[in-house]
C-alpha atoms as a PDB file:
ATOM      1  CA  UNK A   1     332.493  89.179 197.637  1.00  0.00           C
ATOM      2  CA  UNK A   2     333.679  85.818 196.982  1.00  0.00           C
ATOM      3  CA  UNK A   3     330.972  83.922 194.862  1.00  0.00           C
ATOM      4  CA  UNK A   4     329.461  80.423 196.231  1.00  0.00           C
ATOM      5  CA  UNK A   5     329.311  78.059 192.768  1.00  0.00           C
ATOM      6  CA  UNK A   6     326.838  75.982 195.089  1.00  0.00           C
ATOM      7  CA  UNK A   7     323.931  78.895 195.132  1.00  0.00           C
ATOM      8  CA  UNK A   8     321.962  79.478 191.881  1.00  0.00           C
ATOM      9  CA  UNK A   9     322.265  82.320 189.700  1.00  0.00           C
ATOM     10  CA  UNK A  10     318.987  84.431 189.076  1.00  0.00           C
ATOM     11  CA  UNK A  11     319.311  87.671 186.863  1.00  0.00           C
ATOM     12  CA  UNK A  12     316.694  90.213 188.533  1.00  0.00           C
ATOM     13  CA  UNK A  13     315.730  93.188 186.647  1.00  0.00           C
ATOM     14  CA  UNK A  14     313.881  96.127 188.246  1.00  0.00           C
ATOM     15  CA  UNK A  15     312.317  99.637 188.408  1.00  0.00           C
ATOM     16  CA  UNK A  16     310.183 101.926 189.517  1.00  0.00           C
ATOM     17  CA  UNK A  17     307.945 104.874 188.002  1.00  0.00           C
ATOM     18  CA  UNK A  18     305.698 107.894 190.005  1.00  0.00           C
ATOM     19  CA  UNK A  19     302.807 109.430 188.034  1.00  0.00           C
ATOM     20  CA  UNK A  20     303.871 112.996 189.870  1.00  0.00           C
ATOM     21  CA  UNK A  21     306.572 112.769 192.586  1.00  0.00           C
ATOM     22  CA  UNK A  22     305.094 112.240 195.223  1.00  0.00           C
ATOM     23  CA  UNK A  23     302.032 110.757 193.771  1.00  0.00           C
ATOM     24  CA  UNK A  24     300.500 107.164 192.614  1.00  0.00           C
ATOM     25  CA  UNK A  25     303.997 104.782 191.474  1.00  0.00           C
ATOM     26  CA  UNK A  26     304.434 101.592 190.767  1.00  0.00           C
ATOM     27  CA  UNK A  27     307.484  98.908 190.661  1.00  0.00           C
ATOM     28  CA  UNK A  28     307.637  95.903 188.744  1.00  0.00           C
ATOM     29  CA  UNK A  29     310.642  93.218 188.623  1.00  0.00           C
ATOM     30  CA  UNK A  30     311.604  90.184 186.119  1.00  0.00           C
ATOM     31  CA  UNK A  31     313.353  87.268 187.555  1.00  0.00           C
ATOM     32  CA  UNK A  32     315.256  85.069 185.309  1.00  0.00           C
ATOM     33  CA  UNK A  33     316.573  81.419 186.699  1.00  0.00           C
ATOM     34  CA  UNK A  34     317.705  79.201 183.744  1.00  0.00           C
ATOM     35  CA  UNK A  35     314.849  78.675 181.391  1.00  0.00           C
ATOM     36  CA  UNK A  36     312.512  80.501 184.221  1.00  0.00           C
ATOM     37  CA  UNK A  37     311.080  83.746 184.213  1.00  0.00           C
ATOM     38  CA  UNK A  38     309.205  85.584 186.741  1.00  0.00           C
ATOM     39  CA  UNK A  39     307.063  88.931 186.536  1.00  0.00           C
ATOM     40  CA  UNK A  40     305.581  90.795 189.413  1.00  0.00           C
ATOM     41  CA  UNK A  41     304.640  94.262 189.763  1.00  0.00           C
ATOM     42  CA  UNK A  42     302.462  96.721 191.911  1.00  0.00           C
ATOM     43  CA  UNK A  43     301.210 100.089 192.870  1.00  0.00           C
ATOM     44  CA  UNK A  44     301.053 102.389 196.032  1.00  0.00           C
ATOM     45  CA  UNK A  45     299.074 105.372 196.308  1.00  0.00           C
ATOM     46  CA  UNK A  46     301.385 108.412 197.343  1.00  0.00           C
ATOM     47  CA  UNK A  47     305.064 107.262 196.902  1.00  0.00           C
ATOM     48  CA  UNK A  48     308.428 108.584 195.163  1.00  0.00           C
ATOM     49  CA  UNK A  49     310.041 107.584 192.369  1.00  0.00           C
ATOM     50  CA  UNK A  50     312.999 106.145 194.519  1.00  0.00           C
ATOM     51  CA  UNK A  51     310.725 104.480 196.644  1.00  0.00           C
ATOM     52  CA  UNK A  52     309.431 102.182 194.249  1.00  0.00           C
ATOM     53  CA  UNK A  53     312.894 101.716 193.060  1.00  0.00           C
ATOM     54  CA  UNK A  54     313.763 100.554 196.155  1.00  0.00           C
ATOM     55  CA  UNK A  55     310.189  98.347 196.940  1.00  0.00           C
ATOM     56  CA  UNK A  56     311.273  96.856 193.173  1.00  0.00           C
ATOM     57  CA  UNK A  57     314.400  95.060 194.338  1.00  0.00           C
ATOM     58  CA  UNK A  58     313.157  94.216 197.867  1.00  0.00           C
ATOM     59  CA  UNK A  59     309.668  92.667 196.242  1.00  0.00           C
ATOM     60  CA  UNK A  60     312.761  90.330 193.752  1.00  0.00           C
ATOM     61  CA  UNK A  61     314.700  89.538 196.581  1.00  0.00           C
ATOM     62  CA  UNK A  62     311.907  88.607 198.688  1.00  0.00           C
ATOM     63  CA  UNK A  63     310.623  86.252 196.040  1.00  0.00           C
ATOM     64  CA  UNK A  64     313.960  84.047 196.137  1.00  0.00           C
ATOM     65  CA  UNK A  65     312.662  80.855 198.250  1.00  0.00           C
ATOM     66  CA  UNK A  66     316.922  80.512 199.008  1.00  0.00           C
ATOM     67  CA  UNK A  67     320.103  82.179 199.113  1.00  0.00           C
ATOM     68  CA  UNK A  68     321.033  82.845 195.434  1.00  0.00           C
ATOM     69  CA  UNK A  69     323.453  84.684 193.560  1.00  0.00           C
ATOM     70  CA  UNK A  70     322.156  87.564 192.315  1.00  0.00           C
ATOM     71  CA  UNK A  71     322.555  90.347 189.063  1.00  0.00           C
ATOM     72  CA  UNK A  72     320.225  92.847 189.756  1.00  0.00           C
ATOM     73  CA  UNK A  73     320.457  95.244 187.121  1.00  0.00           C
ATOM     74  CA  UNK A  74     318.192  98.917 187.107  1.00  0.00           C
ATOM     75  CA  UNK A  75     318.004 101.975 185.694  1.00  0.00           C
ATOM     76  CA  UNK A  76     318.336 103.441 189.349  1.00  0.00           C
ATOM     77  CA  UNK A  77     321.338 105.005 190.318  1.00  0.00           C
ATOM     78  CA  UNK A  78     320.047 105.800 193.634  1.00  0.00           C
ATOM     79  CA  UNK A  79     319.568 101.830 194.080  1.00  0.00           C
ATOM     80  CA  UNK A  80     322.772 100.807 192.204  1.00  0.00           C
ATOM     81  CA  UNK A  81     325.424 103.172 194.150  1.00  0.00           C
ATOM     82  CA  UNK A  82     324.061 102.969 197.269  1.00  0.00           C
ATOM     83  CA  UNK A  83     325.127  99.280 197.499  1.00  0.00           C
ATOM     84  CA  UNK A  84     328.197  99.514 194.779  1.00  0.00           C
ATOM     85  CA  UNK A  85     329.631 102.926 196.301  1.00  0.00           C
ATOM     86  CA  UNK A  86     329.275 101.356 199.715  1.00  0.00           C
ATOM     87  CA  UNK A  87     326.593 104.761 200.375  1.00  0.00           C
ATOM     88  CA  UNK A  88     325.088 102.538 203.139  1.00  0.00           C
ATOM     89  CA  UNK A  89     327.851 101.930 205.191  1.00  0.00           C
ATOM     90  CA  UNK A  90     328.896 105.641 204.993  1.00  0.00           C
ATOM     91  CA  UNK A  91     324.808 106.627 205.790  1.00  0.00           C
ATOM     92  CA  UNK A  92     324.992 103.663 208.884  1.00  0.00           C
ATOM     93  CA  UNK A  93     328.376 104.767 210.811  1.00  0.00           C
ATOM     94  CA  UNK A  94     326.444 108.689 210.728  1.00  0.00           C
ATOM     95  CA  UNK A  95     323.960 107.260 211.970  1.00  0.00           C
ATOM     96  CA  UNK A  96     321.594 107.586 209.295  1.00  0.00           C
ATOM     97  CA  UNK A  97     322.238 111.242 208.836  1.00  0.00           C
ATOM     98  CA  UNK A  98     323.850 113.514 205.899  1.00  0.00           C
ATOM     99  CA  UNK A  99     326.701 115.768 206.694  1.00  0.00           C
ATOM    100  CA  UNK A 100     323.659 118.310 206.442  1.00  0.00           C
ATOM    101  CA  UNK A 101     321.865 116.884 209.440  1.00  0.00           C
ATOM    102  CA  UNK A 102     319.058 115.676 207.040  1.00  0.00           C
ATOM    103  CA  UNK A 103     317.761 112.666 207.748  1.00  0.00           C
ATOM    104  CA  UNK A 104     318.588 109.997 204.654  1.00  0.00           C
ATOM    105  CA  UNK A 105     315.566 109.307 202.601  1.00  0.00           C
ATOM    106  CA  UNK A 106     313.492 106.490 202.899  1.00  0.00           C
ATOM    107  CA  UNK A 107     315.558 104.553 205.712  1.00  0.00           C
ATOM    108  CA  UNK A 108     312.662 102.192 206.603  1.00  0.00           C
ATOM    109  CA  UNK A 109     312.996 101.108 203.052  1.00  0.00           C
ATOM    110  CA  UNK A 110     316.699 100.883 203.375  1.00  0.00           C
ATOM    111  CA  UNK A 111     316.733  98.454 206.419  1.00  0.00           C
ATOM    112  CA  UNK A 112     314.181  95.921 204.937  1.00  0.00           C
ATOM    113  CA  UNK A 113     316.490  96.013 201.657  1.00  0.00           C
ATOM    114  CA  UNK A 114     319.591  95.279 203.207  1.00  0.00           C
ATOM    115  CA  UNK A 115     318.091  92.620 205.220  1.00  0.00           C
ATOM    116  CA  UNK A 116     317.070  90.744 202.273  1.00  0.00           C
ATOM    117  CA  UNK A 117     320.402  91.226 200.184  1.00  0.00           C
ATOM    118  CA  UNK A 118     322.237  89.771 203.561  1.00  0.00           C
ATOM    119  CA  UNK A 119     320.701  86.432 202.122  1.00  0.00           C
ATOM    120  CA  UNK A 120     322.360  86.934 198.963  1.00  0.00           C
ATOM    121  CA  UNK A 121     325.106  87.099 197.361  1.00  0.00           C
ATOM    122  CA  UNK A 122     324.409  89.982 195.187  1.00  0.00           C
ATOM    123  CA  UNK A 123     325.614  92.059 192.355  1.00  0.00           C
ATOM    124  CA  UNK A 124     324.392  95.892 191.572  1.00  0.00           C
ATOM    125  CA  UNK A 125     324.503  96.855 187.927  1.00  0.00           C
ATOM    126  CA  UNK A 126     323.608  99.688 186.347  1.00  0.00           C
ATOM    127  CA  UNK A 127     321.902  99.786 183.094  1.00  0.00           C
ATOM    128  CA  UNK A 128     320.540 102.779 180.989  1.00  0.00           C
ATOM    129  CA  UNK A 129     317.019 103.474 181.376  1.00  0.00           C
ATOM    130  CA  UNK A 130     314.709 103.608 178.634  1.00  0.00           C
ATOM    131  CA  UNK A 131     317.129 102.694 176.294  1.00  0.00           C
ATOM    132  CA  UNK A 132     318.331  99.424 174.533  1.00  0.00           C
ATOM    133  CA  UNK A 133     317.560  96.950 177.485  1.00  0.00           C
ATOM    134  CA  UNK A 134     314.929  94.823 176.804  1.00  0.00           C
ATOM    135  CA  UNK A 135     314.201  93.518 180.271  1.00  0.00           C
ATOM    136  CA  UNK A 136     314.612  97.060 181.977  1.00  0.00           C
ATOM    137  CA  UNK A 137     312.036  98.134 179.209  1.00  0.00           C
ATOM    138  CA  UNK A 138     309.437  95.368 180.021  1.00  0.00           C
ATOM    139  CA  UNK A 139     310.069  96.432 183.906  1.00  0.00           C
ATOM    140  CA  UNK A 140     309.551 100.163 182.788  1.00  0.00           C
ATOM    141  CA  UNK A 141     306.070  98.959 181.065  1.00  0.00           C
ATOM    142  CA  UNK A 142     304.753  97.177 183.914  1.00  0.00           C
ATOM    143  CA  UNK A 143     305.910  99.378 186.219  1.00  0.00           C
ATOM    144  CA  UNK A 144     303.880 102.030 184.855  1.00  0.00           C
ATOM    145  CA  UNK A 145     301.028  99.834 183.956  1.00  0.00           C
ATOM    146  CA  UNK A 146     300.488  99.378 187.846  1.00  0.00           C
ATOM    147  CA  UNK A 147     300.173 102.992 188.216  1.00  0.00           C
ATOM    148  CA  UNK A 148     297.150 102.914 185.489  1.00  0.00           C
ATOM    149  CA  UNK A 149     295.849  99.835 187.384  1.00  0.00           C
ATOM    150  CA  UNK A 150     295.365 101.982 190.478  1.00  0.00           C
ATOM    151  CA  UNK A 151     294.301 104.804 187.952  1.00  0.00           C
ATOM    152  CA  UNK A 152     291.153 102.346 187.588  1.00  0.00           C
ATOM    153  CA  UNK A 153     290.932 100.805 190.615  1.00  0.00           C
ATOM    154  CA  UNK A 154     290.583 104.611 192.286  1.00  0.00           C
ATOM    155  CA  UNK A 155     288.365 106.795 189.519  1.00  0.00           C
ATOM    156  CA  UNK A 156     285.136 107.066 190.583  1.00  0.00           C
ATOM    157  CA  UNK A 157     282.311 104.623 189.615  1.00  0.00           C
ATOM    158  CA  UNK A 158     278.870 104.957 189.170  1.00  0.00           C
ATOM    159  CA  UNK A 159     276.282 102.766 191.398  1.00  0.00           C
ATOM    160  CA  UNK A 160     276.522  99.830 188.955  1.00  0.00           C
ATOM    161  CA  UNK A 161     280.793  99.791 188.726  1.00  0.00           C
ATOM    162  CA  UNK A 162     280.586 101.218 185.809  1.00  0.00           C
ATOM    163  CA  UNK A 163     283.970 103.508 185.159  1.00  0.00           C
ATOM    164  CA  UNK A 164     282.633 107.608 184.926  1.00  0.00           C
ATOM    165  CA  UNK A 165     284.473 109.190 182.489  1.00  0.00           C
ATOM    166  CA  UNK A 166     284.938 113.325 182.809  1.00  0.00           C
ATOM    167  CA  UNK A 167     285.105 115.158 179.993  1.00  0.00           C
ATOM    168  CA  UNK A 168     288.044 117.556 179.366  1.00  0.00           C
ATOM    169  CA  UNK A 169     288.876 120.117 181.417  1.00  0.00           C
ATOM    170  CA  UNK A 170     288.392 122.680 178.354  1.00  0.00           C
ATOM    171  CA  UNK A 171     285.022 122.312 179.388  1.00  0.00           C
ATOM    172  CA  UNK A 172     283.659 124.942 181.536  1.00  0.00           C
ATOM    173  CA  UNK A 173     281.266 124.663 184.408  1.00  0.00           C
ATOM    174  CA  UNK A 174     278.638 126.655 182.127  1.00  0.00           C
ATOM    175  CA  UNK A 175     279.092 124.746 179.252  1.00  0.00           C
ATOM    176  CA  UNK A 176     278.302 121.410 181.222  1.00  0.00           C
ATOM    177  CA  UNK A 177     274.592 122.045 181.745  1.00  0.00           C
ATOM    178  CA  UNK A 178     274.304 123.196 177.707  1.00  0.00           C
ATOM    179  CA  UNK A 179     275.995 120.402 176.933  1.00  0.00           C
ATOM    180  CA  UNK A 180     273.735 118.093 179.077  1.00  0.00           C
ATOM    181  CA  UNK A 181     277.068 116.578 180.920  1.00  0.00           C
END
């Protein structure tokens, strides 16, 4: 893709993490424009792993107010290659179908994505997760510190919001009522 010099250059970093898979996940992003930085992140209740991957770079793209250049780096292989091995093209002339006859994952996903990165000039890089990469760390953290947000937001409360904390599950049912629990 041949690069505008006119459009400005933002470095995006993403990812995404599931507590389970499916289960609660979360995706967080850092946008990086000159001297400017941008964090966002957020939760959903029953998701995969690769779905937050994917809701990661759509929630960055989405943020640009104008057609930018774009690194996106992530630890997401699933993300990177489906854009840098041309995967989409391959998954839109069968019609959204593996050789299998399985339907490809998370397609609704897929169409909002690529209609953001149409916007964009964009680059896919892969980086190593949980490794050296300080940004793809701090996307890591508050990745996973939206899943413990919704952690909090969904334990049960008592009648004055007050967070109930349960006691370990090495203790049996029996053992409750001695205990006064």
């Amino acid at each position: 893709m041949q690069q505008s010099p006119s459009r400005k250059h933002v470095i995006i970093y993403t990812d995404g993490a599931c507590s389970g898979n499916p289960g609660p996940g979360g995706w967080a992003c850092v946008l990086k424009f000159g001297e400017h930085r941008k964090e966002m992140n957020g939760y959903m209740q029953e998701t995969t792993n690769n779905r937050m991957e994917l809701f990661a770079a759509i929630s960055a793209l989405g943020a640009l107010k104008e057609p930018c250049r774009v690194t996106l780096y992530s630890d997401s292989s699933y993300l990177v290659d489906a854009f840098e091995k041309h995967w989409i093209e391959g998954w839109r002339r069968a019609n959204w179908v593996h050789k299998d006859g399985t339907p490809v994952p998370n397609k609704d996903l897929w169409f909002i994505l690529m209609a953001q990165a149409r916007k964009h000039e964009i680059q896919f890089v892969h980086v190593a997760g949980h490794s050296t990469n300080e940004e793809n760390n701090r996307c890591d953290e508050l990745a996973r510190s939206a899943i413990e947000e919704w952690r909090l937001i969904n334990s049960p409360h008592d009648e004055d919001g007050q967070l109930i904390i349960f006691p370990s599950e090495g203790i049996r049912n029996d053992d409750k009522t001695k205990s006064g629990i």
